[in-house]
Each structure stands twice: as C-alpha cells, then as structure tokens.
PDB file of N, CA and C in Angstrom:
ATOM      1  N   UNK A   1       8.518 -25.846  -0.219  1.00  0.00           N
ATOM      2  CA  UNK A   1       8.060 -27.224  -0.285  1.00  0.00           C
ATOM      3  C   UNK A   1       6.674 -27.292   0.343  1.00  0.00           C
ATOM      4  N   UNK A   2       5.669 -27.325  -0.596  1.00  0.00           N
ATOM      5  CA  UNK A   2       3.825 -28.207  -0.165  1.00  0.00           C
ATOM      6  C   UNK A   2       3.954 -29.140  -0.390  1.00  0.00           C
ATOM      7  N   UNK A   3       4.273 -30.140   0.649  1.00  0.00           N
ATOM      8  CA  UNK A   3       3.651 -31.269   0.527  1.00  0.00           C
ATOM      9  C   UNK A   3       2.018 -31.421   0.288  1.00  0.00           C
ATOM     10  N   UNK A   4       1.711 -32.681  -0.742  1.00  0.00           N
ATOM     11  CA  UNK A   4       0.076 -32.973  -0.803  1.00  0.00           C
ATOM     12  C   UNK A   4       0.190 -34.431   0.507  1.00  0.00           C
ATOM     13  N   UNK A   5      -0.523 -33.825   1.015  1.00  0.00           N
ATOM     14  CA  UNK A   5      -0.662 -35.208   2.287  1.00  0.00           C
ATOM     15  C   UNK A   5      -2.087 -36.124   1.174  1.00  0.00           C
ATOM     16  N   UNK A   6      -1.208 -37.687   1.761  1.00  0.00           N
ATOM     17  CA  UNK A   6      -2.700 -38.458   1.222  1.00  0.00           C
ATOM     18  C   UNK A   6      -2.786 -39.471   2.766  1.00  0.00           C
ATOM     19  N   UNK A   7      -3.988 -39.645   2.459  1.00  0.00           N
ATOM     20  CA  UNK A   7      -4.342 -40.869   3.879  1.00  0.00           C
ATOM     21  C   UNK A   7      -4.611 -41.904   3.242  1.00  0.00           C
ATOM     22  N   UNK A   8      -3.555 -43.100   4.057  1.00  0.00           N
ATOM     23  CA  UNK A   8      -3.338 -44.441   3.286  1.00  0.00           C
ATOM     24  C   UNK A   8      -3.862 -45.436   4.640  1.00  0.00           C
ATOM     25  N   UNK A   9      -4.298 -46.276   4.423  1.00  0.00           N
ATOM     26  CA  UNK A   9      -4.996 -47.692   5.280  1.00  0.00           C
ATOM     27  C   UNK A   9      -3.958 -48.364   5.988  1.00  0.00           C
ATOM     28  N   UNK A  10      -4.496 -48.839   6.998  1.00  0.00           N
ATOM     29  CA  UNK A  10      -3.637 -49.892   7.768  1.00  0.00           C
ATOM     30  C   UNK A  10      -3.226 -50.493   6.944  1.00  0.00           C
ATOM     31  N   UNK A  11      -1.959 -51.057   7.435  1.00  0.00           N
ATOM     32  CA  UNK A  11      -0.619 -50.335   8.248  1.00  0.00           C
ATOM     33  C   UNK A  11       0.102 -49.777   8.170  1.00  0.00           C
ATOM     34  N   UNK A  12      -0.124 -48.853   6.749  1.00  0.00           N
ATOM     35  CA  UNK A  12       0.542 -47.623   6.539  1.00  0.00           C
ATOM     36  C   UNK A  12      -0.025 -46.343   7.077  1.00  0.00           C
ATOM     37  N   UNK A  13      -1.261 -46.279   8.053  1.00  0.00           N
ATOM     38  CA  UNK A  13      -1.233 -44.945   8.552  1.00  0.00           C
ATOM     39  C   UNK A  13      -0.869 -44.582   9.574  1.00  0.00           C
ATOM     40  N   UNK A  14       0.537 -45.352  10.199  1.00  0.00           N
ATOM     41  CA  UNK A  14       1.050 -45.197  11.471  1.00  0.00           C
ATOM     42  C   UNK A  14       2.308 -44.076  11.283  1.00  0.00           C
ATOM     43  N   UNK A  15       2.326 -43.213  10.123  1.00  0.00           N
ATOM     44  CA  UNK A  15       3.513 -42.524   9.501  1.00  0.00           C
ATOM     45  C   UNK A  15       2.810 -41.490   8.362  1.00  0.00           C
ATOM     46  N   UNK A  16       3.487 -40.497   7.855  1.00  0.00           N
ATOM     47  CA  UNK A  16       2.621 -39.290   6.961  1.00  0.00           C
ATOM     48  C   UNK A  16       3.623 -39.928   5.645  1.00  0.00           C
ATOM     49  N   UNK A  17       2.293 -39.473   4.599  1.00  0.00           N
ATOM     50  CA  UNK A  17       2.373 -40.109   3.255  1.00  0.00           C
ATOM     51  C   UNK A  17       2.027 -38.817   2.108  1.00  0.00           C
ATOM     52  N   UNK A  18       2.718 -38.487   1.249  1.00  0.00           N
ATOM     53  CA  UNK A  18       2.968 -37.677   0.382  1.00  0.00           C
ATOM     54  C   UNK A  18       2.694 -38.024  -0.930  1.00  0.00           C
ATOM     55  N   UNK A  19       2.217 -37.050  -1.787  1.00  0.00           N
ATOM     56  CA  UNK A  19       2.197 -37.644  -3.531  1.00  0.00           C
ATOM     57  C   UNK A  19       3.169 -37.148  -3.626  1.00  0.00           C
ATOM     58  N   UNK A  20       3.798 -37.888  -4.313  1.00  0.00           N
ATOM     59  CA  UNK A  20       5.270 -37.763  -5.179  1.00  0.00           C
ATOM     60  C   UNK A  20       4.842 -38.306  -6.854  1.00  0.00           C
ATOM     61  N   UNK A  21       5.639 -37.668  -7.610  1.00  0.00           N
ATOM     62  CA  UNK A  21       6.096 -38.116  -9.075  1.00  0.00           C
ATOM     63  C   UNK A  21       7.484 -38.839  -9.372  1.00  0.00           C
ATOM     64  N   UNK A  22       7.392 -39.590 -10.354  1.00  0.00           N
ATOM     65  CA  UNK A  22       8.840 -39.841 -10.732  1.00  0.00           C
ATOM     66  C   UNK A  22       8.869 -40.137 -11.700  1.00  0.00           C
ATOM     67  N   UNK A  23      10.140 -40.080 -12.380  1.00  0.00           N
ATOM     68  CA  UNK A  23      10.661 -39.790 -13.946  1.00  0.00           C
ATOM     69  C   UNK A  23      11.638 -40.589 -13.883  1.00  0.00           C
ATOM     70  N   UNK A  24      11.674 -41.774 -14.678  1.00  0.00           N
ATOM     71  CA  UNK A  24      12.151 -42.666 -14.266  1.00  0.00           C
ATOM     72  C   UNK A  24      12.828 -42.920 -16.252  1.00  0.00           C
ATOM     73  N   UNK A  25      14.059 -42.669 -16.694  1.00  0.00           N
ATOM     74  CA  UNK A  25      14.609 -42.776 -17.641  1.00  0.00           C
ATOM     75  C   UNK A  25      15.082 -44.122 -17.975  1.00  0.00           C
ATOM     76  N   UNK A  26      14.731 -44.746 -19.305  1.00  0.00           N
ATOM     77  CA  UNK A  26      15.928 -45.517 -19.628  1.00  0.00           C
ATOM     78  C   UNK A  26      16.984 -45.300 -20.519  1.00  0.00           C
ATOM     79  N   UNK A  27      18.188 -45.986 -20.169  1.00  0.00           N
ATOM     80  CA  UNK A  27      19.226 -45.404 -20.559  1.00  0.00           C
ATOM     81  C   UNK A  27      19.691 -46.138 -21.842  1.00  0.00           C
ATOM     82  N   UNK A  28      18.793 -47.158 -22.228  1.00  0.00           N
ATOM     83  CA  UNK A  28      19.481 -48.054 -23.211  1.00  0.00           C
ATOM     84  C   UNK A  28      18.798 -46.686 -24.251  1.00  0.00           C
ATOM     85  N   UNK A  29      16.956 -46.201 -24.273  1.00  0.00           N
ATOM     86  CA  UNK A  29      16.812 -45.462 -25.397  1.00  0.00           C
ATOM     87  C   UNK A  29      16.590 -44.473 -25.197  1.00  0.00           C
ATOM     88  N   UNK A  30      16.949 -43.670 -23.541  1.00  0.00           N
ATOM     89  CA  UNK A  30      16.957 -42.482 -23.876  1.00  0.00           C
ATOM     90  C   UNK A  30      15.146 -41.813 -23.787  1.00  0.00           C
ATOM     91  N   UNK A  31      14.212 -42.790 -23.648  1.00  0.00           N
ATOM     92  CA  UNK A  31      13.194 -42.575 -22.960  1.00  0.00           C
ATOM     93  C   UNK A  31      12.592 -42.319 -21.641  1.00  0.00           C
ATOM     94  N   UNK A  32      12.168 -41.306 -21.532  1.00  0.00           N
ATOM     95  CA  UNK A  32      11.878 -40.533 -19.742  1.00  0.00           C
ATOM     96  C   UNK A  32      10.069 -41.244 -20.171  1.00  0.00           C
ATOM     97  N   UNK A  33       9.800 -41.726 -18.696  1.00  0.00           N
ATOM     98  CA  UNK A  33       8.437 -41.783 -18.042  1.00  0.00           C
ATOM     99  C   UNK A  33       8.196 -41.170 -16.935  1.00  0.00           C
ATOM    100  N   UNK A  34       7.079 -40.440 -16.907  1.00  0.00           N
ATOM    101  CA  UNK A  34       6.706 -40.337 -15.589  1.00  0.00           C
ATOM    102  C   UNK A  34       5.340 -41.260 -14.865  1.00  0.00           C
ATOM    103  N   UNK A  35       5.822 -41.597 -13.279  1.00  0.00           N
ATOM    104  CA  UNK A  35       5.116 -42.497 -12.521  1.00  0.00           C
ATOM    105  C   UNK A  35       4.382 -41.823 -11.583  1.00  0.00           C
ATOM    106  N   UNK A  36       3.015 -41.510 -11.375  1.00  0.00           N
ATOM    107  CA  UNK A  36       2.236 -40.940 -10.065  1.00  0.00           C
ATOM    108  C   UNK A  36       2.278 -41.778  -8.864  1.00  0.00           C
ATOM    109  N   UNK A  37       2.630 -41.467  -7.775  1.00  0.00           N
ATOM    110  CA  UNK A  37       2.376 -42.338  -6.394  1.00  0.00           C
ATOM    111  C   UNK A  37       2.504 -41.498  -5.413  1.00  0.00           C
ATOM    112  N   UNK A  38       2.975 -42.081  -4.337  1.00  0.00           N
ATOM    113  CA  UNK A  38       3.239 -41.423  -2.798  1.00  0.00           C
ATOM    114  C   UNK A  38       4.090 -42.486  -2.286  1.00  0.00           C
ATOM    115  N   UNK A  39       4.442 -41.344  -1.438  1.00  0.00           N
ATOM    116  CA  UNK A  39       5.984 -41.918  -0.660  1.00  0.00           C
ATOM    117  C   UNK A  39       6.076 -41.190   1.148  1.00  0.00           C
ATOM    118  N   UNK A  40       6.457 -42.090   1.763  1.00  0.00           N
ATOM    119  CA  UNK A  40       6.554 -41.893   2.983  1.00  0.00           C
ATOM    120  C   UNK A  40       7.432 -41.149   3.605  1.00  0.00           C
ATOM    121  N   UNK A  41       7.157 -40.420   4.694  1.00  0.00           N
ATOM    122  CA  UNK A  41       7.644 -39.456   4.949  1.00  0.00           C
ATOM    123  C   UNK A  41       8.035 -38.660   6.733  1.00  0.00           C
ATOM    124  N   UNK A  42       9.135 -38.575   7.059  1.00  0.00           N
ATOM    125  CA  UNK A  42       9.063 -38.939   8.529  1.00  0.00           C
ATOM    126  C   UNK A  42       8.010 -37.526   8.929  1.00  0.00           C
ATOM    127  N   UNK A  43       7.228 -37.171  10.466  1.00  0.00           N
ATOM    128  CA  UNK A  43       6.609 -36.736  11.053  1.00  0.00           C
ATOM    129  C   UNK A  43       5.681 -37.012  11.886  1.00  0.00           C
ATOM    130  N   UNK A  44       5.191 -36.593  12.229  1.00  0.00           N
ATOM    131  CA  UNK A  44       4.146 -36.627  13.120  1.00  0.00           C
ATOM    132  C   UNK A  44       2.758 -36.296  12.415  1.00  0.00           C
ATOM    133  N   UNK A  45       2.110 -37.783  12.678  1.00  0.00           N
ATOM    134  CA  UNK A  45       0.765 -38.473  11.783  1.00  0.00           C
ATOM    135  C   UNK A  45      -0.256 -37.620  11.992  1.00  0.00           C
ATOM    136  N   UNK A  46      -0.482 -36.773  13.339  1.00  0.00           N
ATOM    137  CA  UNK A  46      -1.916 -36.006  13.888  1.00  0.00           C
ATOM    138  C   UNK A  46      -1.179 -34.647  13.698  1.00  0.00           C
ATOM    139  N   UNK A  47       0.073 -34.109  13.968  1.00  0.00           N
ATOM    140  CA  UNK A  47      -0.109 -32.502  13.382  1.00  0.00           C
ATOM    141  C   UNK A  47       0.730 -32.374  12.018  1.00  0.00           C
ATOM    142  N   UNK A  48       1.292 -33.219  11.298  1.00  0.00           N
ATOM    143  CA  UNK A  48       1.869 -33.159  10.076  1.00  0.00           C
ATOM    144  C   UNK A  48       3.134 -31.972  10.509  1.00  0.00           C
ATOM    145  N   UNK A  49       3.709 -31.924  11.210  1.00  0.00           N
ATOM    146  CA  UNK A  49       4.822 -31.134  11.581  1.00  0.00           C
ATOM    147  C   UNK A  49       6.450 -31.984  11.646  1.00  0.00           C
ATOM    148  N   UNK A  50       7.215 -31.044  11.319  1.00  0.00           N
ATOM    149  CA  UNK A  50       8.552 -31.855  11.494  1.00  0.00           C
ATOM    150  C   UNK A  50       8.941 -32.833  10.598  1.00  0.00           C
ATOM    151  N   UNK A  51       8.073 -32.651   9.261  1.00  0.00           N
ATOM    152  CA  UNK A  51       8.765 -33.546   7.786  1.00  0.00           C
ATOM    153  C   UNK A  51       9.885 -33.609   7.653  1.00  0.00           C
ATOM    154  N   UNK A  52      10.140 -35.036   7.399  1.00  0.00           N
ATOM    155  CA  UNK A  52      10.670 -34.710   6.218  1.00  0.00           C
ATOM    156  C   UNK A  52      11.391 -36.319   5.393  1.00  0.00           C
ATOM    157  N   UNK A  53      12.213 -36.166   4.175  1.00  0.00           N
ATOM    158  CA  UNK A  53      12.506 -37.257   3.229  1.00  0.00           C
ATOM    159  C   UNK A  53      13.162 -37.559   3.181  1.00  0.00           C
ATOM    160  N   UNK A  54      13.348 -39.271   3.279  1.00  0.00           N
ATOM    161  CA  UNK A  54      14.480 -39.665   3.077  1.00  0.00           C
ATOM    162  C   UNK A  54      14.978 -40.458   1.238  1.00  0.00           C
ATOM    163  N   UNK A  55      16.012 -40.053   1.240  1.00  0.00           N
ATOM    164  CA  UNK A  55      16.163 -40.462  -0.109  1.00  0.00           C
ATOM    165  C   UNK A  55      16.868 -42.009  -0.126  1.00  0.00           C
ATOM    166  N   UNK A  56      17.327 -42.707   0.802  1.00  0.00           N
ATOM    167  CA  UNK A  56      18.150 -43.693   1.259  1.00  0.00           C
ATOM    168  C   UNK A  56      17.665 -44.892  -0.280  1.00  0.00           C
ATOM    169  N   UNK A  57      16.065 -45.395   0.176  1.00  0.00           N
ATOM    170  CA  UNK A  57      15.224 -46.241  -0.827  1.00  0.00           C
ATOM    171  C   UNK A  57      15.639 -45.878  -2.569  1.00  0.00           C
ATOM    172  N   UNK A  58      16.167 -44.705  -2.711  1.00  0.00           N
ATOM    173  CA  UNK A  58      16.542 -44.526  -3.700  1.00  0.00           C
ATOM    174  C   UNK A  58      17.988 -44.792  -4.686  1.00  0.00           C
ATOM    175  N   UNK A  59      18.448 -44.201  -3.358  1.00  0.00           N
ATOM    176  CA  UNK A  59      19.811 -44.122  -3.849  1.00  0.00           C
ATOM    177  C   UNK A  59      20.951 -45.246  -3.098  1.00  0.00           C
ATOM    178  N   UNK A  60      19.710 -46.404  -2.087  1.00  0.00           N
ATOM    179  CA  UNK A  60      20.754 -47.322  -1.883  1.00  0.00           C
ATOM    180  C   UNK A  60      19.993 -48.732  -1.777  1.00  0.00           C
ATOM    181  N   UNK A  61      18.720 -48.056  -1.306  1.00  0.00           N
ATOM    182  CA  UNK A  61      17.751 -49.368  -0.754  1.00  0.00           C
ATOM    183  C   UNK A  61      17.345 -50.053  -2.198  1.00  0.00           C
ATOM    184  N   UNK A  62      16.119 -50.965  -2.141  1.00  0.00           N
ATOM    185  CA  UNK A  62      15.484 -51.717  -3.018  1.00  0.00           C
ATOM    186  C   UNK A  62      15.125 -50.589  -4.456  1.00  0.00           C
ATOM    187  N   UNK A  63      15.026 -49.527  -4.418  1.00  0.00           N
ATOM    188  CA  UNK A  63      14.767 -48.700  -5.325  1.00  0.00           C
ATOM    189  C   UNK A  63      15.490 -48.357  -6.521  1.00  0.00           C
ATOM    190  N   UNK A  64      17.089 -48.970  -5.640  1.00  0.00           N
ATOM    191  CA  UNK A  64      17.843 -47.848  -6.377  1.00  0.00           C
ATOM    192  C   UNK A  64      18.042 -49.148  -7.285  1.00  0.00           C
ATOM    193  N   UNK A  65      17.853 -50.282  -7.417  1.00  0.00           N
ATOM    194  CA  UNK A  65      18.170 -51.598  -8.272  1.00  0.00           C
ATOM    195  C   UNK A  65      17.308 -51.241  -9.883  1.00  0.00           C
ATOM    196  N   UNK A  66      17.995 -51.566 -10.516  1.00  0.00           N
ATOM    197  CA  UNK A  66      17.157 -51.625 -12.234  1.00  0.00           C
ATOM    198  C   UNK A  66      15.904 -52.399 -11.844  1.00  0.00           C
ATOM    199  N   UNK A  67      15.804 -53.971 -11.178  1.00  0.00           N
ATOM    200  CA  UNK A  67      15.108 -54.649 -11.351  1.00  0.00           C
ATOM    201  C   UNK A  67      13.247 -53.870 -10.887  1.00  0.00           C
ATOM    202  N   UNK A  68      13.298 -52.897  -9.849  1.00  0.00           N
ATOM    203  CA  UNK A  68      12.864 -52.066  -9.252  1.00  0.00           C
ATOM    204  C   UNK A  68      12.027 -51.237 -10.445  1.00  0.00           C
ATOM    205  N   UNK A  69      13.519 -50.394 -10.895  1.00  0.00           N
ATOM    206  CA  UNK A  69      13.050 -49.159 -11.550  1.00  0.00           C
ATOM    207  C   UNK A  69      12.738 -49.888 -12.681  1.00  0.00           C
ATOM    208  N   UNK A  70      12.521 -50.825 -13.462  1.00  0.00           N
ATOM    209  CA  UNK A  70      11.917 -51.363 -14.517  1.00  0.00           C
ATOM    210  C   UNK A  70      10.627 -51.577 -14.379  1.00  0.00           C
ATOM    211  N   UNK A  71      10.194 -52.281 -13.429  1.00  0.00           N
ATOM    212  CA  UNK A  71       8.679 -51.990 -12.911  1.00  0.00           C
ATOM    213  C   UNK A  71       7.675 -50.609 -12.565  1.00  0.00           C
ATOM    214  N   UNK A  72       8.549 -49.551 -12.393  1.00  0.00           N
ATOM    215  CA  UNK A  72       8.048 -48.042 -12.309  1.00  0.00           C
ATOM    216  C   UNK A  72       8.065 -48.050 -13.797  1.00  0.00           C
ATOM    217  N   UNK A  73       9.141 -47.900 -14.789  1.00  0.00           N
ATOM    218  CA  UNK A  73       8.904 -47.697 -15.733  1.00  0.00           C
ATOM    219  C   UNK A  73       7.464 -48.354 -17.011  1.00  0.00           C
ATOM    220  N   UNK A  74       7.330 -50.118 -16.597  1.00  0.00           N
ATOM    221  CA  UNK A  74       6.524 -50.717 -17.153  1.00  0.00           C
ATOM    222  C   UNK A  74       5.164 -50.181 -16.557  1.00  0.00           C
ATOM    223  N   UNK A  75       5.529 -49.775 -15.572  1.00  0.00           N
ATOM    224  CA  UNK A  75       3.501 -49.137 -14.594  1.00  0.00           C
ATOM    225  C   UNK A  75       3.700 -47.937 -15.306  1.00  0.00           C
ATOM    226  N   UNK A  76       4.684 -46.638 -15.715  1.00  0.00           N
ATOM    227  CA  UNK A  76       4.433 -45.645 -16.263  1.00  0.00           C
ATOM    228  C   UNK A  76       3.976 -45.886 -17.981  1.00  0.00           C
ATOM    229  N   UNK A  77       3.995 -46.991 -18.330  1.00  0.00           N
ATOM    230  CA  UNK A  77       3.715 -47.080 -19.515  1.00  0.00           C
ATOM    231  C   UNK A  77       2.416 -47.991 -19.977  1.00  0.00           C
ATOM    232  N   UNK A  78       1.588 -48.101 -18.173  1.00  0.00           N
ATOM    233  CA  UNK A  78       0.271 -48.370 -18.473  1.00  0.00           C
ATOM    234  C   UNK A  78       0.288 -49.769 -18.348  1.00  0.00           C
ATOM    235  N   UNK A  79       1.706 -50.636 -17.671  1.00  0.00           N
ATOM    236  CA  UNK A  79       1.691 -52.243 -18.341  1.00  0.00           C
ATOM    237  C   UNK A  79       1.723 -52.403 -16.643  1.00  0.00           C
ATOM    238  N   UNK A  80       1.601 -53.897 -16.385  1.00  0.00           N
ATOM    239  CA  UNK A  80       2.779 -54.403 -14.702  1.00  0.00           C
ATOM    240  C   UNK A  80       3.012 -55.445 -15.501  1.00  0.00           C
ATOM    241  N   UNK A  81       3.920 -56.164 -14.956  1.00  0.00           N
ATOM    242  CA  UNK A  81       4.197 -57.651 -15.785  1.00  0.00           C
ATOM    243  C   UNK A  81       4.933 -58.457 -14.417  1.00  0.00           C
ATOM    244  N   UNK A  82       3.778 -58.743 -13.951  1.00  0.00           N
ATOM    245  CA  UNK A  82       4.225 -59.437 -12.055  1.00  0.00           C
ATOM    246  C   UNK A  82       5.069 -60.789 -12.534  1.00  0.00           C
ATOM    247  N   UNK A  83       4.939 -61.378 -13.546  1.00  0.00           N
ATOM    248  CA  UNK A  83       5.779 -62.458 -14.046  1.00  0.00           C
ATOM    249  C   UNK A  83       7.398 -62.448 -14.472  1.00  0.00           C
ATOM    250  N   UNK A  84       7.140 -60.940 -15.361  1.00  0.00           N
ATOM    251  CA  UNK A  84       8.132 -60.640 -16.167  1.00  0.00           C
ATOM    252  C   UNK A  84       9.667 -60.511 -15.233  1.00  0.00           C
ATOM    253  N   UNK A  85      10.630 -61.077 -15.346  1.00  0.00           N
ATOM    254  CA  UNK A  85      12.156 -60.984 -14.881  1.00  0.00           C
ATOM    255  C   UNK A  85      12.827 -59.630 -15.249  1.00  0.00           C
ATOM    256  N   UNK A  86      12.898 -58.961 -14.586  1.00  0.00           N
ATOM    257  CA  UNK A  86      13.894 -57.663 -14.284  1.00  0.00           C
ATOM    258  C   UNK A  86      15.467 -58.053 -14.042  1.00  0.00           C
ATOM    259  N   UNK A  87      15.935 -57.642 -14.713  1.00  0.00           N
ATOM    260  CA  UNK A  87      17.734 -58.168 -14.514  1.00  0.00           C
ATOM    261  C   UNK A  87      18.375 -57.031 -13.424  1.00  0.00           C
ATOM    262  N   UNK A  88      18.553 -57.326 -12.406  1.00  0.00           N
ATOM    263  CA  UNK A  88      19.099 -56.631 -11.552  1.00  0.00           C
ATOM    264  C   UNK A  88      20.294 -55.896 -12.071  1.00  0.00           C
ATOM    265  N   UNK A  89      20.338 -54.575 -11.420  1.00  0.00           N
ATOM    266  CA  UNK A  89      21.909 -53.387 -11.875  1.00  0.00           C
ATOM    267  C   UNK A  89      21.840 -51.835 -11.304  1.00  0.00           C
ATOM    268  N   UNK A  90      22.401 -51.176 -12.018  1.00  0.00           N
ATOM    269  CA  UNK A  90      22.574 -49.932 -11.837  1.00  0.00           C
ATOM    270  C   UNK A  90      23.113 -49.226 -12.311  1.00  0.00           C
ATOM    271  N   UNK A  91      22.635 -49.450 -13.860  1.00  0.00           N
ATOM    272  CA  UNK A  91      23.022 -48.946 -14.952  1.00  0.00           C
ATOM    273  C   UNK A  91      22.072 -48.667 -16.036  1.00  0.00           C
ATOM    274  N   UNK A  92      20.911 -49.287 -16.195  1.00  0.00           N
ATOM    275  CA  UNK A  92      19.881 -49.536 -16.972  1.00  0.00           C
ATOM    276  C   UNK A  92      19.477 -48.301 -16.685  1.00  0.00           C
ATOM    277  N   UNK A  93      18.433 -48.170 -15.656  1.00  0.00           N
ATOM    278  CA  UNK A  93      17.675 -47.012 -15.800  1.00  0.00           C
ATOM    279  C   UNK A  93      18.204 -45.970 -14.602  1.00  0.00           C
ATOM    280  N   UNK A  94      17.950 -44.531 -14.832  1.00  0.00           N
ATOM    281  CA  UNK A  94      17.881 -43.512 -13.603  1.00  0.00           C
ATOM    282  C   UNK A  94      16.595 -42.892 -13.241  1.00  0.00           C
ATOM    283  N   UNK A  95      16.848 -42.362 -12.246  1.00  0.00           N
ATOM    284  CA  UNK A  95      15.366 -42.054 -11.568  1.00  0.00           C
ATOM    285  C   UNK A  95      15.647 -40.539 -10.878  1.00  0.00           C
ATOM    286  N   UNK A  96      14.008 -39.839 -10.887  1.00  0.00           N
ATOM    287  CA  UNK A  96      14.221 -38.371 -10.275  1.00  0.00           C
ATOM    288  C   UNK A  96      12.970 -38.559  -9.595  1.00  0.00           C
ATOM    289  N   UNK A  97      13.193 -38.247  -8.735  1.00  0.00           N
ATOM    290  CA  UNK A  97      11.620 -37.961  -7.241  1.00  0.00           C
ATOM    291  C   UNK A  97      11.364 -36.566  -7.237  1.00  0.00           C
ATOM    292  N   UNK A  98       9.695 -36.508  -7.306  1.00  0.00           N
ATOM    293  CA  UNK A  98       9.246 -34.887  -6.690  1.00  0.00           C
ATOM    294  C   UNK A  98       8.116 -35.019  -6.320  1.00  0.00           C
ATOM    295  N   UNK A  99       7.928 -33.932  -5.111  1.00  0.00           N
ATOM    296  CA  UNK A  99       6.680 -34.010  -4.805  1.00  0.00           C
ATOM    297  C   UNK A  99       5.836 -33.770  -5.337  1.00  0.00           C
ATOM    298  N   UNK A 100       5.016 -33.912  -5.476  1.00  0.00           N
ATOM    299  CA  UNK A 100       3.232 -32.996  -6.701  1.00  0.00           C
ATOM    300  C   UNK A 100       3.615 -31.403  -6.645  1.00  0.00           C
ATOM    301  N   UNK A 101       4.163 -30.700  -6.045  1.00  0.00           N
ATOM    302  CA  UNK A 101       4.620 -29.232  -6.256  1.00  0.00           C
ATOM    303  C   UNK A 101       5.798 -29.056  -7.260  1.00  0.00           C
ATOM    304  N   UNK A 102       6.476 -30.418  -7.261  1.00  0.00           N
ATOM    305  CA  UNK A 102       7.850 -30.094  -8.605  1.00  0.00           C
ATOM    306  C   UNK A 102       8.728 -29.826  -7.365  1.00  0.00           C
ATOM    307  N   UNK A 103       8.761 -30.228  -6.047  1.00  0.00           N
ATOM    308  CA  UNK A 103      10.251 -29.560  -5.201  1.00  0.00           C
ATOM    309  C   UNK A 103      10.784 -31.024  -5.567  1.00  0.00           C
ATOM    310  N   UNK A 104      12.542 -31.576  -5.756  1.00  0.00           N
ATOM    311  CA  UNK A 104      12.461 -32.617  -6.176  1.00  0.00           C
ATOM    312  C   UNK A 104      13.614 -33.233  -4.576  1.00  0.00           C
ATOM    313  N   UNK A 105      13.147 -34.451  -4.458  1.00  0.00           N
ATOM    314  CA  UNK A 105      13.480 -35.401  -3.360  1.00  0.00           C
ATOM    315  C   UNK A 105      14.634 -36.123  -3.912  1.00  0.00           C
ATOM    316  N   UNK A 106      14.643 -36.455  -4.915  1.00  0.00           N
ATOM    317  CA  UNK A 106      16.087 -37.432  -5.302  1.00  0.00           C
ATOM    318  C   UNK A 106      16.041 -36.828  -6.730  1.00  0.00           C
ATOM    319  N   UNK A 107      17.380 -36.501  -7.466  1.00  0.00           N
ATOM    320  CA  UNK A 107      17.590 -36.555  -8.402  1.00  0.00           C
ATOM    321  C   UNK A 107      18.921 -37.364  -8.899  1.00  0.00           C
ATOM    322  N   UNK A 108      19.107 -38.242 -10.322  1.00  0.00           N
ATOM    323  CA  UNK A 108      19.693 -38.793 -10.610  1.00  0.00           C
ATOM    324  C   UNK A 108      20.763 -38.095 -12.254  1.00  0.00           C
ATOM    325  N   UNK A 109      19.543 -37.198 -12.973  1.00  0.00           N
ATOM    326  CA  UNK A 109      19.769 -36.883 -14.006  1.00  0.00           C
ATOM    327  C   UNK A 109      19.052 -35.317 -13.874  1.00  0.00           C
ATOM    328  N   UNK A 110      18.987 -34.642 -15.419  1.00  0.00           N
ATOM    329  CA  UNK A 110      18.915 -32.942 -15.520  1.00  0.00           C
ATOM    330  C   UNK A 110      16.898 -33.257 -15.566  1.00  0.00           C
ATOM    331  N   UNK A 111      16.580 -32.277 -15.669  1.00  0.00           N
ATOM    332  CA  UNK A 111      15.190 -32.346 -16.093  1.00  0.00           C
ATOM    333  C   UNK A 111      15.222 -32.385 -17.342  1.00  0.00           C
ATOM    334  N   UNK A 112      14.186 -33.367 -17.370  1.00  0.00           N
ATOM    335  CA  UNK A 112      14.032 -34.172 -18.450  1.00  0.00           C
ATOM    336  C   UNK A 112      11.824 -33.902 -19.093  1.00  0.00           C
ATOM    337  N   UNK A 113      11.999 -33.605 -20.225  1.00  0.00           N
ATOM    338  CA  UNK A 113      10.181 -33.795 -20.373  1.00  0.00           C
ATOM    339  C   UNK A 113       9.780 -35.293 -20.687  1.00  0.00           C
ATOM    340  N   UNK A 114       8.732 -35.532 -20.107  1.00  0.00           N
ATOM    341  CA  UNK A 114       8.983 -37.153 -20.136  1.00  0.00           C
ATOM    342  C   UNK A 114       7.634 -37.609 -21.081  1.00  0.00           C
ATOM    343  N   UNK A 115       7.701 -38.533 -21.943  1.00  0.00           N
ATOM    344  CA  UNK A 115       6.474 -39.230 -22.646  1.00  0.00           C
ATOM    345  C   UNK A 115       5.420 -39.430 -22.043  1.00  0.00           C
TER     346      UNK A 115
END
C-alpha cells in the first residue's frame, strides 16, 4: 500500500488526506463509473506515519446510502445536480474504494472495468 498524500486547506489539514478512486455501480443497469477524489485518513499530519482507513463512511455512515452514491455516480458522469432528489436505500447502487495504487479500501462487488 502507497498512499498518494494530497494537502487539503483549512479545516481539513488537521488530519492526512489520500487520493482514492471509486467505482461506484448501478444496479438497476449494470453500469460501473469511476469517481477521482481523496479520502481521509487516520495518522499523524507532520510525519505521515501510523495510517490508516476507515471504511465505517462506507459501509454504514452517510456513504453507504443510495442517496449519496447517486451523486458520486452523477459527478462520475461529468453532471452534479445539487437540486436533483436522490431516493434514499441500499439497494440501488454499490460502491468499491482504492487508493490511486489500486490497493482497495472498501469493496462491495468483483472488479469491475468501468465506463
């Protein structure tokens, strides 16, 4: 596991921050996206030692909701729609986390090649 460290602005640089990918499927057609970002990560901010990930945001927190992963999916497809209504669930779409090296942080489904 390489983590890519990124440096993010107050008040997120009180904690170490990682690029991550995600592949974020829907299940009604069976279409995979992938989403570029970064994701937070426990350690120590001045020697980057003692990482590491929690998957919780994923698999229980605000993440793991459709209404969530519909918005990763609409940003992987180039759109946001800050208006648009997301129907809350957990069934609609699944989701896979990795860092920019491909080590993967949450998986939901197999590897998938994504559009």
């Amino acid at each position: 596991m390489t983590p890519e460290f990124v440096k993010m602005d107050p008040p997120h640089d009180m904690s170490l921050w990682v690029k991550v990918y995600f592949q974020v499927r829907d299940n009604r057609t069976g279409v995979v996206k992938r989403l570029d970002g970064e994701k937070d990560i426990w350690g120590d901010p001045d020697t980057r030692e003692g990482f590491g990930v929690s998957d919780f945001s994923y698999s229980m927190g605000n993440y793991s909701c459709d209404c969530n992963r519909s918005i990763f999916f609409d940003r992987a497809n180039g759109t946001d729609h800050p208006n648009k209504h997301h129907t809350c669930g957990h069934d609609r779409f699944d989701l896979n986390v990795f860092l920019s090296d491909g080590t993967p942080i949450y998986t939901e489904f197999g590897d998938h090649k994504t559009d």
